[in-house]
C-alpha atoms as a PDB file:
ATOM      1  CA  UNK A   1       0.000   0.000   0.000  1.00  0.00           C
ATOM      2  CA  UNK A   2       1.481   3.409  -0.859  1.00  0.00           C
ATOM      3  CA  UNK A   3       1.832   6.335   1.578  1.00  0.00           C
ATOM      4  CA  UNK A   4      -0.626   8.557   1.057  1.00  0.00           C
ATOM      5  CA  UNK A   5       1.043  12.162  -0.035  1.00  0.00           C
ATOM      6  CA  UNK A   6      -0.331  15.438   0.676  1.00  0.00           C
ATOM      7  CA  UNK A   7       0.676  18.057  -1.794  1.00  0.00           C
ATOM      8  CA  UNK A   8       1.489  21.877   0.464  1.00  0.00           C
ATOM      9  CA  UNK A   9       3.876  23.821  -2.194  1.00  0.00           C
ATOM     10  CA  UNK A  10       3.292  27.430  -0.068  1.00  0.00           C
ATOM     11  CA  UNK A  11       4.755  25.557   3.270  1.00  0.00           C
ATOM     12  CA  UNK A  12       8.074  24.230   1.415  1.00  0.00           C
ATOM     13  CA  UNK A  13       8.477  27.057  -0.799  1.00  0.00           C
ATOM     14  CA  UNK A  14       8.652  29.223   2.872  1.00  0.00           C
ATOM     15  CA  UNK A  15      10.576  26.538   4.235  1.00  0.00           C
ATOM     16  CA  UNK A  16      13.301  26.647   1.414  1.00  0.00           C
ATOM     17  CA  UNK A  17      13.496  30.322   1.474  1.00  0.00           C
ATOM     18  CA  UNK A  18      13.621  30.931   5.191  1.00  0.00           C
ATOM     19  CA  UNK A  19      15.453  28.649   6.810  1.00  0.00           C
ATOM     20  CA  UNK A  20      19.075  27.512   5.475  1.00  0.00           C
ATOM     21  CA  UNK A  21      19.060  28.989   2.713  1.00  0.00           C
ATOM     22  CA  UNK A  22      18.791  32.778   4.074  1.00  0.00           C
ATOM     23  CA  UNK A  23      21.647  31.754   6.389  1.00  0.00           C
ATOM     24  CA  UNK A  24      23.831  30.209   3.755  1.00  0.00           C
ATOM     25  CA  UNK A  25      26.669  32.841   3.902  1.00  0.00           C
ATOM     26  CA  UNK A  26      27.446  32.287   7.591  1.00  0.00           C
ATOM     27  CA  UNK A  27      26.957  28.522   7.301  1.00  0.00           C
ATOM     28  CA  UNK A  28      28.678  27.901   4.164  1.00  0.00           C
ATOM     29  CA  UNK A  29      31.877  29.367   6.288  1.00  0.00           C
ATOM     30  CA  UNK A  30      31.039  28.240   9.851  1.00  0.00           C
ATOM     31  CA  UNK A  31      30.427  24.290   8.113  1.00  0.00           C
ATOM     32  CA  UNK A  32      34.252  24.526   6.862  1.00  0.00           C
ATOM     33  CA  UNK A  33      35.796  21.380   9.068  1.00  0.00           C
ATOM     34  CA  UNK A  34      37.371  22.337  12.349  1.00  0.00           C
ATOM     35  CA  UNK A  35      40.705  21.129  12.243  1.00  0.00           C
ATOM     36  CA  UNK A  36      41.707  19.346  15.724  1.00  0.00           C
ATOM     37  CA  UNK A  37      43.428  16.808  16.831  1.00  0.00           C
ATOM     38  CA  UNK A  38      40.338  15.545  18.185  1.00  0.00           C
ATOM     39  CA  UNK A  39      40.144  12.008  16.731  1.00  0.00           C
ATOM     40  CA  UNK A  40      39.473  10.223  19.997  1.00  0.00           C
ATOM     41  CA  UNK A  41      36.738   8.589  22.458  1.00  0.00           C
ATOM     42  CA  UNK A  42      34.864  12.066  22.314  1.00  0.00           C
ATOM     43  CA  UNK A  43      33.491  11.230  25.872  1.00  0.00           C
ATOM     44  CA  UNK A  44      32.112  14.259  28.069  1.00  0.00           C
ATOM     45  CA  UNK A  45      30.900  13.466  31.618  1.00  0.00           C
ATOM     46  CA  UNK A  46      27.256  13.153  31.754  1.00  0.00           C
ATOM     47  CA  UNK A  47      24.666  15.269  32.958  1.00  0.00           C
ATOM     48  CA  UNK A  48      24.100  15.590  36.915  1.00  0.00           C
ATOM     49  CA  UNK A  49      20.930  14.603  38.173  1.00  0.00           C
ATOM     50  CA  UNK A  50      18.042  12.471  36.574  1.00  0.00           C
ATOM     51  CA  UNK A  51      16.913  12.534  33.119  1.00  0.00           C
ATOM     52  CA  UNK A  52      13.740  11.575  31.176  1.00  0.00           C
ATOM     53  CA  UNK A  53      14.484   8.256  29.475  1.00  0.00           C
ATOM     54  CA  UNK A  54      13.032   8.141  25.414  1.00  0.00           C
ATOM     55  CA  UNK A  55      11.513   4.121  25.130  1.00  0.00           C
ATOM     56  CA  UNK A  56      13.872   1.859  23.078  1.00  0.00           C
ATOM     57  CA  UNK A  57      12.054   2.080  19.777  1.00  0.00           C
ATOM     58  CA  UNK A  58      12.474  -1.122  18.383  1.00  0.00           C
ATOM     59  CA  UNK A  59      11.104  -0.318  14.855  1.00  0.00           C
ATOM     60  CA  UNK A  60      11.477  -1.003  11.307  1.00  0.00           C
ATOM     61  CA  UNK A  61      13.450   1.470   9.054  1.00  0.00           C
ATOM     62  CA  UNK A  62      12.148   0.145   6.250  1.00  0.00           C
ATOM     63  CA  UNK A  63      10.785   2.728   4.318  1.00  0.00           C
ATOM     64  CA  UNK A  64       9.463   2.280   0.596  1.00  0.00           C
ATOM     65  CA  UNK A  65      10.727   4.001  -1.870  1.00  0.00           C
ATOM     66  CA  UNK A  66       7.054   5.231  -2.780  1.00  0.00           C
ATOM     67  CA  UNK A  67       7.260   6.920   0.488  1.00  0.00           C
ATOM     68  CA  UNK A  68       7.916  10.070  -1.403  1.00  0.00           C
ATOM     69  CA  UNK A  69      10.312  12.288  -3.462  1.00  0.00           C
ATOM     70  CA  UNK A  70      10.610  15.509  -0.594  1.00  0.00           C
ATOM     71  CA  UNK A  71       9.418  14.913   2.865  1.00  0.00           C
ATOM     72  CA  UNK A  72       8.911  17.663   5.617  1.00  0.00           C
ATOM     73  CA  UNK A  73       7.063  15.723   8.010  1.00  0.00           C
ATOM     74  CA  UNK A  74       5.050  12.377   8.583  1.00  0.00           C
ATOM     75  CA  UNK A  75       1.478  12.397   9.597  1.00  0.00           C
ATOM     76  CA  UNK A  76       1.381  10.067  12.600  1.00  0.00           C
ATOM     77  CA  UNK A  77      -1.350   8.655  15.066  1.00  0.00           C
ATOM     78  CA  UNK A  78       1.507   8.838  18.033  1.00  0.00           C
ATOM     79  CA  UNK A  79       3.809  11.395  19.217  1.00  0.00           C
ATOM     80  CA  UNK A  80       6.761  10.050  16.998  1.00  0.00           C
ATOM     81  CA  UNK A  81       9.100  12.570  16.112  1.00  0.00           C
ATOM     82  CA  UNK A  82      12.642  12.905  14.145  1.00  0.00           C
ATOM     83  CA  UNK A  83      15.386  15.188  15.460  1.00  0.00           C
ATOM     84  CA  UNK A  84      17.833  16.489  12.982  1.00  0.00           C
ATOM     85  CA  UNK A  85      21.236  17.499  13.212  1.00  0.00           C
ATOM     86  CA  UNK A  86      23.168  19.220  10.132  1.00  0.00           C
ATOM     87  CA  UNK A  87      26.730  19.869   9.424  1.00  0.00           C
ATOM     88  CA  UNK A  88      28.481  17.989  11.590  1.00  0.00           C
ATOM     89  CA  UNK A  89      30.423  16.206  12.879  1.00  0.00           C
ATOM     90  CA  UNK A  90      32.226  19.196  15.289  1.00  0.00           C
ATOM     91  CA  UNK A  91      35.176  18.182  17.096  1.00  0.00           C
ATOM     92  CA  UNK A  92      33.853  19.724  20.372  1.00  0.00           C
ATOM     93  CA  UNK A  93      30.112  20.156  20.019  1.00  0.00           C
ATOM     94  CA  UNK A  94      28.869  16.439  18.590  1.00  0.00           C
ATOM     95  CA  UNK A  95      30.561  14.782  21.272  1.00  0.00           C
ATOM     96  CA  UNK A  96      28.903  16.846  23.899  1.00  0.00           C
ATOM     97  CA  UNK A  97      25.448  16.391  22.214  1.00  0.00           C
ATOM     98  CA  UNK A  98      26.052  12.790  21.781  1.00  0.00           C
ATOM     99  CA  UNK A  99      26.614  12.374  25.494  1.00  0.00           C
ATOM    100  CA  UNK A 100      22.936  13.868  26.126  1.00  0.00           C
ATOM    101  CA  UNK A 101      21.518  11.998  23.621  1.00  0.00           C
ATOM    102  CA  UNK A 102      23.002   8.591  25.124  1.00  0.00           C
ATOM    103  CA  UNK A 103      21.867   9.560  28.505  1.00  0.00           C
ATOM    104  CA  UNK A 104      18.501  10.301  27.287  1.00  0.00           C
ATOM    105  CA  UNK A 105      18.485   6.798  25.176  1.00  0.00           C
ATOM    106  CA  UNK A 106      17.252   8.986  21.992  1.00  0.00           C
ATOM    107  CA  UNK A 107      18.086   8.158  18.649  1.00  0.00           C
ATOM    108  CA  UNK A 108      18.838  11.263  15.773  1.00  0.00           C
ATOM    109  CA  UNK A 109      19.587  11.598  12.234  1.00  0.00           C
ATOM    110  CA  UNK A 110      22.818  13.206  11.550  1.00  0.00           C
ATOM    111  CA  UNK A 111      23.340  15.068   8.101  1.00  0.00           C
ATOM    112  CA  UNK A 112      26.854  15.007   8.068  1.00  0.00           C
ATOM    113  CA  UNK A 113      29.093  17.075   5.830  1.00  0.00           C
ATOM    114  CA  UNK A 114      31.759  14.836   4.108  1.00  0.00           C
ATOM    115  CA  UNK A 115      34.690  16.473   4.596  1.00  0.00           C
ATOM    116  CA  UNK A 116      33.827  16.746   7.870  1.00  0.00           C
ATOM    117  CA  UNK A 117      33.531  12.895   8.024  1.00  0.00           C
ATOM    118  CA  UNK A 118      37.056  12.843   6.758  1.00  0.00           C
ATOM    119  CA  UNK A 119      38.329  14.761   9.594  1.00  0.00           C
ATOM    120  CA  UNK A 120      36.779  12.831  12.015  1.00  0.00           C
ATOM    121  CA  UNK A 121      36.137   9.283  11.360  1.00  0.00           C
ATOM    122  CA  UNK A 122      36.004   8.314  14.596  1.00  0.00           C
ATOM    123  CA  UNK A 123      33.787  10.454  15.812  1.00  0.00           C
ATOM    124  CA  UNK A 124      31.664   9.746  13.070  1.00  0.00           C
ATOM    125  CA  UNK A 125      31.773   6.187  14.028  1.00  0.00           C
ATOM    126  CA  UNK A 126      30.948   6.402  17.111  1.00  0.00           C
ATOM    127  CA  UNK A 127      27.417   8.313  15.950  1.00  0.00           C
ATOM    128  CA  UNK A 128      26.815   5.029  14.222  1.00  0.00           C
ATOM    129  CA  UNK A 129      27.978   2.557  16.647  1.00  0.00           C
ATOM    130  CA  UNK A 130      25.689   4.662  19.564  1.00  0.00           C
ATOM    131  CA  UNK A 131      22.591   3.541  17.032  1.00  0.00           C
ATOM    132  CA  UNK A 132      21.953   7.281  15.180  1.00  0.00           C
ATOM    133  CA  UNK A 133      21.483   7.332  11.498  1.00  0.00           C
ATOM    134  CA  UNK A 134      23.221   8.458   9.125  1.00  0.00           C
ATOM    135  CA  UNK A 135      22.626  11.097   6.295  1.00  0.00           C
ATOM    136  CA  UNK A 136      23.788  12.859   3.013  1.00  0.00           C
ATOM    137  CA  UNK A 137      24.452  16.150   3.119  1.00  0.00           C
ATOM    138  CA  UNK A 138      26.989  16.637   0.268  1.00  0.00           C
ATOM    139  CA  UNK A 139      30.698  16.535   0.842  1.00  0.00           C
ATOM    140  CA  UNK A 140      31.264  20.550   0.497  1.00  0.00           C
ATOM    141  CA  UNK A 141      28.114  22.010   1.636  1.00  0.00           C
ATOM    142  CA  UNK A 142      27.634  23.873  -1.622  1.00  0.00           C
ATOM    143  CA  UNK A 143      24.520  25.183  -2.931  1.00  0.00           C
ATOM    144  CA  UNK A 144      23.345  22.226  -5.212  1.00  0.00           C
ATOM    145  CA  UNK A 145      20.677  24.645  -7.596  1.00  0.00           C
ATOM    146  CA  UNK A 146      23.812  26.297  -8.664  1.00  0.00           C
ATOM    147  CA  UNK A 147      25.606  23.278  -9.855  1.00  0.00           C
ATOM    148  CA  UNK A 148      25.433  21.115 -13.339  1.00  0.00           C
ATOM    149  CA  UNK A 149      24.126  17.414 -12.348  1.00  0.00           C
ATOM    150  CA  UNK A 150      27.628  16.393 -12.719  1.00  0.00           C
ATOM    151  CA  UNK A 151      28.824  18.749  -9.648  1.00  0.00           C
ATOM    152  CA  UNK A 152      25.704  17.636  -8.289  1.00  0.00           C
ATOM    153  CA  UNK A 153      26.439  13.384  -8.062  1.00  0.00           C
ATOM    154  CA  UNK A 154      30.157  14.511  -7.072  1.00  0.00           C
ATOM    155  CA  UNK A 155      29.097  16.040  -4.037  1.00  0.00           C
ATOM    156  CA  UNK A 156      26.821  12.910  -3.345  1.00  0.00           C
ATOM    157  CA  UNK A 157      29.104  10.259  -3.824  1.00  0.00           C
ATOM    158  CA  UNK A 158      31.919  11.539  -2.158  1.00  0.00           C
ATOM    159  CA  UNK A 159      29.869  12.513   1.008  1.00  0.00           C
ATOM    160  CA  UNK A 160      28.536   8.748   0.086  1.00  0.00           C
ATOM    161  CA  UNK A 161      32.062   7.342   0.085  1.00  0.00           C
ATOM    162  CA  UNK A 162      33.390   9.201   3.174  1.00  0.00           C
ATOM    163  CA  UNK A 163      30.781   7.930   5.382  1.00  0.00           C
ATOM    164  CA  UNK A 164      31.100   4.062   4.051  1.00  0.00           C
ATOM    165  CA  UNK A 165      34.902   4.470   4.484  1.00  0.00           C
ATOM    166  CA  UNK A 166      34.409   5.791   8.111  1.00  0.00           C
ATOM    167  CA  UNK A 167      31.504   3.392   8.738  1.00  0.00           C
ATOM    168  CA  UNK A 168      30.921   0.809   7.416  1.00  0.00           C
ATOM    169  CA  UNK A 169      27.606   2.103   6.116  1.00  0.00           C
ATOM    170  CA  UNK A 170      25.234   3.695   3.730  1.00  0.00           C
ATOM    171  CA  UNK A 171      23.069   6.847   3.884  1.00  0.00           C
ATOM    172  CA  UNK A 172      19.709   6.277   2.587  1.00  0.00           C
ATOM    173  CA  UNK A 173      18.428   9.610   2.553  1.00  0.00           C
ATOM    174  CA  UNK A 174      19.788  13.399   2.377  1.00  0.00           C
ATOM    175  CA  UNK A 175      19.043  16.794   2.857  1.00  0.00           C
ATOM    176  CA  UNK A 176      20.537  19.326   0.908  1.00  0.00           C
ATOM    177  CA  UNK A 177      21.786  22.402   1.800  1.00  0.00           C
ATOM    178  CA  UNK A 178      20.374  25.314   2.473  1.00  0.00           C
ATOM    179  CA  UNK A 179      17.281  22.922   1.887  1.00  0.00           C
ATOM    180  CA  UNK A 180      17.937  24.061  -1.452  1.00  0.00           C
ATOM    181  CA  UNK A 181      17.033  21.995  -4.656  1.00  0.00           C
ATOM    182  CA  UNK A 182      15.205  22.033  -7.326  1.00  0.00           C
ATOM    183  CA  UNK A 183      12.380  19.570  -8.092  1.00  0.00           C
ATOM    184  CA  UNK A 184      13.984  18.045 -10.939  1.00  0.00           C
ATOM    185  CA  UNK A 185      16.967  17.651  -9.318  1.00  0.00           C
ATOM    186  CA  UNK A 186      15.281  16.326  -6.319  1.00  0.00           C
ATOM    187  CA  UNK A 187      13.116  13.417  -8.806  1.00  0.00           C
ATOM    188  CA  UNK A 188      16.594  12.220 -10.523  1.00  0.00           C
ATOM    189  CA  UNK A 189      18.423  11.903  -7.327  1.00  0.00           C
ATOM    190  CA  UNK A 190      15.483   9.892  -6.068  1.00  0.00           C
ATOM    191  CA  UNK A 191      15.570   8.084  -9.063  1.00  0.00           C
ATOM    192  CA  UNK A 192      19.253   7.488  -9.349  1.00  0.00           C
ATOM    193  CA  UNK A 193      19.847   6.998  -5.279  1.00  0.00           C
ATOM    194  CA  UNK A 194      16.803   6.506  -4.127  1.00  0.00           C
ATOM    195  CA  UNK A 195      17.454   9.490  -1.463  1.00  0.00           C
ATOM    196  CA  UNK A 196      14.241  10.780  -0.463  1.00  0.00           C
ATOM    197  CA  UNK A 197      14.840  14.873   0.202  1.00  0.00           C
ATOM    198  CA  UNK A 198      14.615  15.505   3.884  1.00  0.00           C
ATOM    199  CA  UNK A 199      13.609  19.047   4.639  1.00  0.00           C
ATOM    200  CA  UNK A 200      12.086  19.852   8.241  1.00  0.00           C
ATOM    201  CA  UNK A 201       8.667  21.079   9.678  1.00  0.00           C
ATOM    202  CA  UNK A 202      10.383  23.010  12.803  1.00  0.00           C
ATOM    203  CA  UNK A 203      12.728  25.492  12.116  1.00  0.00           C
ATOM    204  CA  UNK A 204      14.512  27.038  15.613  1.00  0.00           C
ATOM    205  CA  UNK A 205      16.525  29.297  13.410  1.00  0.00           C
ATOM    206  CA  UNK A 206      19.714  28.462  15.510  1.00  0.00           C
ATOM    207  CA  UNK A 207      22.178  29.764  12.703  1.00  0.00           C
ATOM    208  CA  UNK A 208      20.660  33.335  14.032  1.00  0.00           C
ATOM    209  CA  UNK A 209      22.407  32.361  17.231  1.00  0.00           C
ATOM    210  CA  UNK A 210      19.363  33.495  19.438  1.00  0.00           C
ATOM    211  CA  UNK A 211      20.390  31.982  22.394  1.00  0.00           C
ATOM    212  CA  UNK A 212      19.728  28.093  23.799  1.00  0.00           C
ATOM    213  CA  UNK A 213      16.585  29.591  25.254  1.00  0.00           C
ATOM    214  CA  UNK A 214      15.099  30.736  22.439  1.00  0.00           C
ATOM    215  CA  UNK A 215      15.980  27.582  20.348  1.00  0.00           C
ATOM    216  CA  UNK A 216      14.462  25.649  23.169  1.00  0.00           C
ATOM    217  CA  UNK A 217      11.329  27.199  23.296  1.00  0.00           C
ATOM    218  CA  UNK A 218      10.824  27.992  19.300  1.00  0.00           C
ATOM    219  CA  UNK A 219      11.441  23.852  19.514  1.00  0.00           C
ATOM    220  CA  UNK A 220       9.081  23.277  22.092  1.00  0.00           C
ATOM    221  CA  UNK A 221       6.291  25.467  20.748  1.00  0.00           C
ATOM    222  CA  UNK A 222       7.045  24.204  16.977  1.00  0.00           C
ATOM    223  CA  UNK A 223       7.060  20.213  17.533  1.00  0.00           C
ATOM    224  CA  UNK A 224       4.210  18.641  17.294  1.00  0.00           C
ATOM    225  CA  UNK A 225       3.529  14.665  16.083  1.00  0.00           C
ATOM    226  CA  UNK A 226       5.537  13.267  13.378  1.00  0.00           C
ATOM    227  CA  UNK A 227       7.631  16.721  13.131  1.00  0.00           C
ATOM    228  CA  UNK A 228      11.218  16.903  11.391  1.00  0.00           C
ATOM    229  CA  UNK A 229      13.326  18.739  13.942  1.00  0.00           C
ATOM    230  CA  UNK A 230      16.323  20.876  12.485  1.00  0.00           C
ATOM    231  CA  UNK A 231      19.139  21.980  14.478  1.00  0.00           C
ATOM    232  CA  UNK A 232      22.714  21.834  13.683  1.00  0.00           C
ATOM    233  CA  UNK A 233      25.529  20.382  15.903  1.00  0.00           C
ATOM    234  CA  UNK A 234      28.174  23.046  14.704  1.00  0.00           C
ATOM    235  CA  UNK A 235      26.868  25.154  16.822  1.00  0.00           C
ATOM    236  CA  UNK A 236      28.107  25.195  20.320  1.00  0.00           C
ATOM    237  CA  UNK A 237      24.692  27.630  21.633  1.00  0.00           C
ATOM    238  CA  UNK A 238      22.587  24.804  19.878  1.00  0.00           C
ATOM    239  CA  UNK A 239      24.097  21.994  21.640  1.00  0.00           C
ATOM    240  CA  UNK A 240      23.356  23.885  25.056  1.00  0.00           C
ATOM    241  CA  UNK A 241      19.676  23.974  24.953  1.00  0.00           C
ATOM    242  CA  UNK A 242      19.040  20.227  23.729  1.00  0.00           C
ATOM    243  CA  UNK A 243      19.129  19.136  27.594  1.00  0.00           C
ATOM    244  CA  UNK A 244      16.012  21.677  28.399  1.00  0.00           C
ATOM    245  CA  UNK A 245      14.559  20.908  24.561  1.00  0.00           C
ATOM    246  CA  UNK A 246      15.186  17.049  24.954  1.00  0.00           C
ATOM    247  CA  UNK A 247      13.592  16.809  28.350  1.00  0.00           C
ATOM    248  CA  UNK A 248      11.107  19.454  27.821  1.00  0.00           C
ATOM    249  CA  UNK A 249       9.828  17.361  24.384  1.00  0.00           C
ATOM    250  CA  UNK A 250      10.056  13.947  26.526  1.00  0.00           C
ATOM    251  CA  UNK A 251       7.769  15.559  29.276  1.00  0.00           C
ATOM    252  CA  UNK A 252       5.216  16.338  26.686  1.00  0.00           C
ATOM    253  CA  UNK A 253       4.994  12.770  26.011  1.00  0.00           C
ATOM    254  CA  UNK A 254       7.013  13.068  22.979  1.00  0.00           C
ATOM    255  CA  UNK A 255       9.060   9.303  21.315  1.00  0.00           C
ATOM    256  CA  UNK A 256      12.061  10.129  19.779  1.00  0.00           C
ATOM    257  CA  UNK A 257      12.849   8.147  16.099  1.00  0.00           C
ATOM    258  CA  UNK A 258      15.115   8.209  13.229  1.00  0.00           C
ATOM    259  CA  UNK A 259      14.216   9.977  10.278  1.00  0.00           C
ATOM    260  CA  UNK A 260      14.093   6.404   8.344  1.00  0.00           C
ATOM    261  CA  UNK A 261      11.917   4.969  11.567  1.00  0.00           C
ATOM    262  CA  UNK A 262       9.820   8.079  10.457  1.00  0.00           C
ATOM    263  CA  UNK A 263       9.595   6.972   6.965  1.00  0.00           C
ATOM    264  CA  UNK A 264       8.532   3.467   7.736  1.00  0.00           C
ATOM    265  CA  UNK A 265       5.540   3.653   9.481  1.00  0.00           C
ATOM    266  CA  UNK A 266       2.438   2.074   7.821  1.00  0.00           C
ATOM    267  CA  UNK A 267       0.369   3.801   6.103  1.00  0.00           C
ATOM    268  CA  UNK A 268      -2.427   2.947   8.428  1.00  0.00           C
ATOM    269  CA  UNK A 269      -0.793   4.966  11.028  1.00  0.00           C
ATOM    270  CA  UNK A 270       1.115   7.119   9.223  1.00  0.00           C
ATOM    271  CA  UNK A 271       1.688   9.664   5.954  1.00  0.00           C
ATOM    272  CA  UNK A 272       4.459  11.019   4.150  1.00  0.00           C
ATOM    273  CA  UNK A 273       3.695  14.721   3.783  1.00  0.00           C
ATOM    274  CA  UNK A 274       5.172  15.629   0.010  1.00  0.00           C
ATOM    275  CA  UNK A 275       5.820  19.502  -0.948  1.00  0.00           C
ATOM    276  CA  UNK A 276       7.451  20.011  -4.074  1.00  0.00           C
ATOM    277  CA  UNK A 277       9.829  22.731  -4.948  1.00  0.00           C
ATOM    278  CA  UNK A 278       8.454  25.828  -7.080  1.00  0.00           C
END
């Protein structure tokens, strides 16, 4: 049985334009790999005091490939959610976050930058080994509407082969950057990878650097079930509110998944919501 897509062009095309993409001079600079000597255990002690726990969510990740071409969110009878985390992995900052995540037993979806993987192939193995998936998001972190198709499948399969190399594994979806793409690009990488394009239905606007507060409670407000959550590891501000978002989205009754969990539900119980580009 197919998933069920609901067509919303207005909510992507305001999605594309105001998220990454309006920050895409800072990030294109701030995603350049940190160069440390940090290729290590990447432990940081854990947080004092007791935590909500996330259930172990022994689900498929499964998904079909007619589960759709661009994806923002999944319409879900339970408080499922995916939590995002773009151009890492950060020496200092993914570590930290991957310390709250373990304590917190959630699973995320990290869109990691391929060079980046290069740099640190430990660290990146350790977000696999912890149970966290994996994702494309291009080895340079250019703008992918301003490149021939060519350029285009470089970027993939290098930020492809940079994560099997460190890994061991495969992405099976990716987000561009900026969230920019165009539809045709987004139905022959589909077609050719079968990447589904993973945009995001809550938007803290972290690369503004308004303060962990204010990402925490733009989160908060945002999130409700079968939400996308983006928020990027490269920044250290970020990485400081996820306790107080994490346990504040727990409270609320909230199940944390993988984006490919996500994608699997059935389609009794769940829908792909489809926008596509302008």
């Amino acid at each position: 049985m197919k998933t069920a897509l609901h067509i919303a062009a207005f909510s992507l095309l305001s999605m594309s334009l105001g998220s990454c993409s309006n920050q895409e001079p800072e990030t294109a600079a701030e995603a350049a790999p940190v160069k440390s000597s940090a290729n290590r255990s990447y432990e940081t002690p854990k947080t004092k005091g007791p935590v909500p726990k996330n259930p172990d969510m022994r689900m498929s990740a499964n998904f079909s490939k007619d589960a759709g071409v661009t994806i923002s969110r999944v319409s879900v009878g339970q408080p499922f959610v995916a939590m995002t985390f773009d151009d890492g992995p950060h020496p200092r900052n993914t570590p930290r976050l991957l310390d709250m995540l373990r304590e917190r037993n959630i699973k995320a979806t990290f869109y990691v930058i391929g060079r980046n993987v290069d740099l640190y192939p430990a660290l990146t193995r350790r977000i696999v080994a912890e149970g966290h998936e994996i994702g494309n998001h291009t080895y340079t972190h250019g703008n992918l509407t301003k490149m021939s198709d060519e350029k285009v499948r470089g970027e993939l399969n290098r930020c492809r082969e940079s994560i099997a190399k460190a890994t061991g594994v495969q992405p099976r979806t990716m987000r561009p950057p900026y969230g920019a793409l165009l539809q045709r690009q987004r139905s022959w990488i589909h077609g050719e990878y079968g990447y589904p394009t993973i945009l995001w239905s809550v938007d803290p606007r972290d690369w503004q650097r308004p303060g962990p507060s204010v990402v925490t409670s733009r989160i908060l407000s945002g999130t409700t079930p079968g939400a996308i959550i983006l928020a990027h590891d490269l920044h250290a501000p970020t990485v400081d509110a996820m306790p107080s978002t994490l346990d504040g989205l727990l409270r609320k009754g909230y199940k944390f998944v993988t984006v490919s969990q996500l994608l699997a539900m059935k389609p009794d119980s769940a829908q792909a919501s489809v926008t596509p580009a302008p």
